[in-house]
C-alpha atoms as a PDB file:
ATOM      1  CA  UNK A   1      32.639 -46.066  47.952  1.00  0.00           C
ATOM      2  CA  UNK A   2      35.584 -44.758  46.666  1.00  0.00           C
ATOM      3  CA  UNK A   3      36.034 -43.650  42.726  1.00  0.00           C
ATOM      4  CA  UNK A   4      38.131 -45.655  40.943  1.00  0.00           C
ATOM      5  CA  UNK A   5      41.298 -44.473  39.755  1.00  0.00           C
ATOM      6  CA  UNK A   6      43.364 -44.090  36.237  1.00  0.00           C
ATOM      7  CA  UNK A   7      46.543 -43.814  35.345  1.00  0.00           C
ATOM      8  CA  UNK A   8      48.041 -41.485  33.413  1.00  0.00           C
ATOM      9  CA  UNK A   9      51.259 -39.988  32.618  1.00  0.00           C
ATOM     10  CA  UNK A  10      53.159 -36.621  32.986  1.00  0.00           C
ATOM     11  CA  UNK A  11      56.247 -35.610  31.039  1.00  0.00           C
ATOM     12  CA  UNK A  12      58.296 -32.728  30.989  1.00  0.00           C
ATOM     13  CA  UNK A  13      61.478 -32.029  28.681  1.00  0.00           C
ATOM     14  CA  UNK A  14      64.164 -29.609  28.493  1.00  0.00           C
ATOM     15  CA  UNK A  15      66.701 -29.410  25.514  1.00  0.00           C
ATOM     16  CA  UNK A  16      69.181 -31.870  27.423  1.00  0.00           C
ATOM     17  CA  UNK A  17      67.161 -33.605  29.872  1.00  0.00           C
ATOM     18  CA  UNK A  18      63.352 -35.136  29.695  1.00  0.00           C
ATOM     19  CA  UNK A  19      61.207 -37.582  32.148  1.00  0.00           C
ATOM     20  CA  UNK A  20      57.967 -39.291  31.811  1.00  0.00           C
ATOM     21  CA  UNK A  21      56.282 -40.272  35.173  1.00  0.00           C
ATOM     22  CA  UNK A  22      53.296 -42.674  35.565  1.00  0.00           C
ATOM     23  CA  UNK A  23      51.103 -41.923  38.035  1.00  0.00           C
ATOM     24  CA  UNK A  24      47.289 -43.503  38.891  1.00  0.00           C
ATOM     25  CA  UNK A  25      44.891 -40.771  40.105  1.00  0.00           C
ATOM     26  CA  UNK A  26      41.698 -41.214  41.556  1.00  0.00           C
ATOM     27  CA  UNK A  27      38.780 -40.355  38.740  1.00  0.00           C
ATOM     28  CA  UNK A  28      38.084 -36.841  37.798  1.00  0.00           C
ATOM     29  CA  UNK A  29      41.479 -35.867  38.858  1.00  0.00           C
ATOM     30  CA  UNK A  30      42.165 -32.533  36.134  1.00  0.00           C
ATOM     31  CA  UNK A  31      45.167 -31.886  33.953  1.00  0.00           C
ATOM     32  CA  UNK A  32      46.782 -29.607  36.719  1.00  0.00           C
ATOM     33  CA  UNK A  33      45.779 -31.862  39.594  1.00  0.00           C
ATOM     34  CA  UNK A  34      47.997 -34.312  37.349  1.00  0.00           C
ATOM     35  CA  UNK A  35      50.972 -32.197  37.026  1.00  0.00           C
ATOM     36  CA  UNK A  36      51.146 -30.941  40.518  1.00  0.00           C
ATOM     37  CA  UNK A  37      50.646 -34.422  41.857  1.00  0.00           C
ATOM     38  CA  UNK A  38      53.293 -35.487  39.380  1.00  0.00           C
ATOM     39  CA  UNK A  39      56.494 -35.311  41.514  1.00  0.00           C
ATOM     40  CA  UNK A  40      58.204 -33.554  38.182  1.00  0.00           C
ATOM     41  CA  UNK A  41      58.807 -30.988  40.723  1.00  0.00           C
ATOM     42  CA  UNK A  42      61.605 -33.211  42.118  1.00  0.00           C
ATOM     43  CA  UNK A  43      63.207 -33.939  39.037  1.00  0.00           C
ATOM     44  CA  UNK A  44      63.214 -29.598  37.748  1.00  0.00           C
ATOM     45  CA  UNK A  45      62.692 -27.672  40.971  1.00  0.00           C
ATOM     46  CA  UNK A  46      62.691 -24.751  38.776  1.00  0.00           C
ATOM     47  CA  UNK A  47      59.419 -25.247  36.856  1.00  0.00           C
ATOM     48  CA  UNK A  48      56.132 -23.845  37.569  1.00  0.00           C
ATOM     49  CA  UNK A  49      54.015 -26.705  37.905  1.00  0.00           C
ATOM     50  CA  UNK A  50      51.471 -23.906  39.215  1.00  0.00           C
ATOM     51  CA  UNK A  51      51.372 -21.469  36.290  1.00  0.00           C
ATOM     52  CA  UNK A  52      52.940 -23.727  33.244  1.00  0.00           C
ATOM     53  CA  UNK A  53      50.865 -24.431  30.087  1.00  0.00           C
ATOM     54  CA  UNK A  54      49.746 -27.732  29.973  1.00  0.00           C
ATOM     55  CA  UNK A  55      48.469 -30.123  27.377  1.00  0.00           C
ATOM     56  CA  UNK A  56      47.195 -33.882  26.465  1.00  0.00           C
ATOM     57  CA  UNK A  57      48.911 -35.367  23.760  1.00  0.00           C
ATOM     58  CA  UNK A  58      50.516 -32.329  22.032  1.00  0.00           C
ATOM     59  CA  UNK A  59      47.448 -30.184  22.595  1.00  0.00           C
ATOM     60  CA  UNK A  60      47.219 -27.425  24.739  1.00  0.00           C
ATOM     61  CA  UNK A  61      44.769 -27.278  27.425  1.00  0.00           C
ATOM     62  CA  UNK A  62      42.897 -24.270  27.660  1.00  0.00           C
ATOM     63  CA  UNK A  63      41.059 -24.709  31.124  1.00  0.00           C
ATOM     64  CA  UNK A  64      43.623 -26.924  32.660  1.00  0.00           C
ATOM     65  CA  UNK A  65      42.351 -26.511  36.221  1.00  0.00           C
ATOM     66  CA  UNK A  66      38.909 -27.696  34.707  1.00  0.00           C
ATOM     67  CA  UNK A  67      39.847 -30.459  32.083  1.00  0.00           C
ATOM     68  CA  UNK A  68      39.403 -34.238  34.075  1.00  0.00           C
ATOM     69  CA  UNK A  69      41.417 -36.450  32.370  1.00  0.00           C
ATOM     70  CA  UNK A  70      40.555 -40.145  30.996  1.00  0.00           C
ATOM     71  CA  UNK A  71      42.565 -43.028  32.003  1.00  0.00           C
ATOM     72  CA  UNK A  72      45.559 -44.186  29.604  1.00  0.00           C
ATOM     73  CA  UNK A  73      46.081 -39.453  28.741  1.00  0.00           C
ATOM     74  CA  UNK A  74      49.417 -38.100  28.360  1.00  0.00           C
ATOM     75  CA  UNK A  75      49.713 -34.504  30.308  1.00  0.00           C
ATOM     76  CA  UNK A  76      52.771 -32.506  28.714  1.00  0.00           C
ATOM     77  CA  UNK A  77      54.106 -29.469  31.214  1.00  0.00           C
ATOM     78  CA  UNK A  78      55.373 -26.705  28.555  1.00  0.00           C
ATOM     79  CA  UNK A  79      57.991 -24.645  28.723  1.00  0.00           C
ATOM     80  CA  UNK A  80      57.425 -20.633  28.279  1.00  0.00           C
ATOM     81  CA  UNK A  81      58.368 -19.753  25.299  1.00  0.00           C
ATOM     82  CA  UNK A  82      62.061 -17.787  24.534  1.00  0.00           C
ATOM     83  CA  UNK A  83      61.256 -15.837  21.625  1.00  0.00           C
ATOM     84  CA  UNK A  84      58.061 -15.322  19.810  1.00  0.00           C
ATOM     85  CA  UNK A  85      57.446 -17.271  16.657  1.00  0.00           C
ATOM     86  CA  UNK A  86      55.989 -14.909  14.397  1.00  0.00           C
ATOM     87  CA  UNK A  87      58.766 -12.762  15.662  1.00  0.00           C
ATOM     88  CA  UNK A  88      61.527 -15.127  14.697  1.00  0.00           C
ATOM     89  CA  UNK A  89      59.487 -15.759  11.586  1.00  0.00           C
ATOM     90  CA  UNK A  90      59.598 -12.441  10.477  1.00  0.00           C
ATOM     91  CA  UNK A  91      63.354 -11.878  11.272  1.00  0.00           C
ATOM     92  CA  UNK A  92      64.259 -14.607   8.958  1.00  0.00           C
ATOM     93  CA  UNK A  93      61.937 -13.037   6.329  1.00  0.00           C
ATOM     94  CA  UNK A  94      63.658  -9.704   6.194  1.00  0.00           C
ATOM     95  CA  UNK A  95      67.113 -11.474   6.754  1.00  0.00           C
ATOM     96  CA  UNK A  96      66.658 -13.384   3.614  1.00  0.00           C
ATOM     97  CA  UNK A  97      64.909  -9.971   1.699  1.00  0.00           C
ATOM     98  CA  UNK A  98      68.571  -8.561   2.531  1.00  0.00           C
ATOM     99  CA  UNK A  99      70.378 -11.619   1.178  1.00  0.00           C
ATOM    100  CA  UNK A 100      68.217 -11.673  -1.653  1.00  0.00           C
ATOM    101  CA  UNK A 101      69.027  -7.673  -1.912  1.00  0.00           C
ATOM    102  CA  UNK A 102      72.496  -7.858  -1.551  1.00  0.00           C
ATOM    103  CA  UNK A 103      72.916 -11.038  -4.230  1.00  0.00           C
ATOM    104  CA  UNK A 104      71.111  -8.457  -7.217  1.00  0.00           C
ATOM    105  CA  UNK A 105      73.371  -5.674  -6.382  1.00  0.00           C
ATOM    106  CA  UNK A 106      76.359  -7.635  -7.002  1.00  0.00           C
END
């Protein structure tokens, strides 16, 4: 007898341009099973459905090729990051230290 399936859905979002994609898969279909199956492919050939952090719900997955998902789960495709955060973080730090600098010398 066959399993019976769920449906979940798959987004994906750039700055100017997002899409959310229902899709029923048969039961103990994973997270990247999910994306791949997805079809977002169509809509942004360039991203790596293969290789691309995924997540449920604004959590990443760590094991997506593991996770099975539960019927009515969202799966989010992320993008790579540009910069690193703590990076950018610290950048603004010392960029306000010199602003903070410059305002006492004057």
């Amino acid at each position: 007898m066959d399993k019976p399936n769920i449906v979940v859905e798959v987004v994906y979002a750039l700055a100017d341009k997002q899409k959310l994609l229902r899709l029923s898969l048969p039961c103990g279909s994973t997270v990247r099973q999910a994306a791949l199956q997805s079809g977002m492919h169509a809509h942004f050939p360039d991203v790596d459905l293969h290789n691309s952090p995924l997540g449920i719900f604004g959590k990443a997955v760590s094991t997506p090729d593991e996770r099975e998902l539960v019927d009515g789960e969202r799966v989010e495709i992320y993008r790579p990051l540009i910069a690193d955060p703590k990076e950018v973080r610290k950048q603004r730090a010392a960029k306000a230290a010199l602003a903070k600098a410059e305002d006492a010398g004057q």
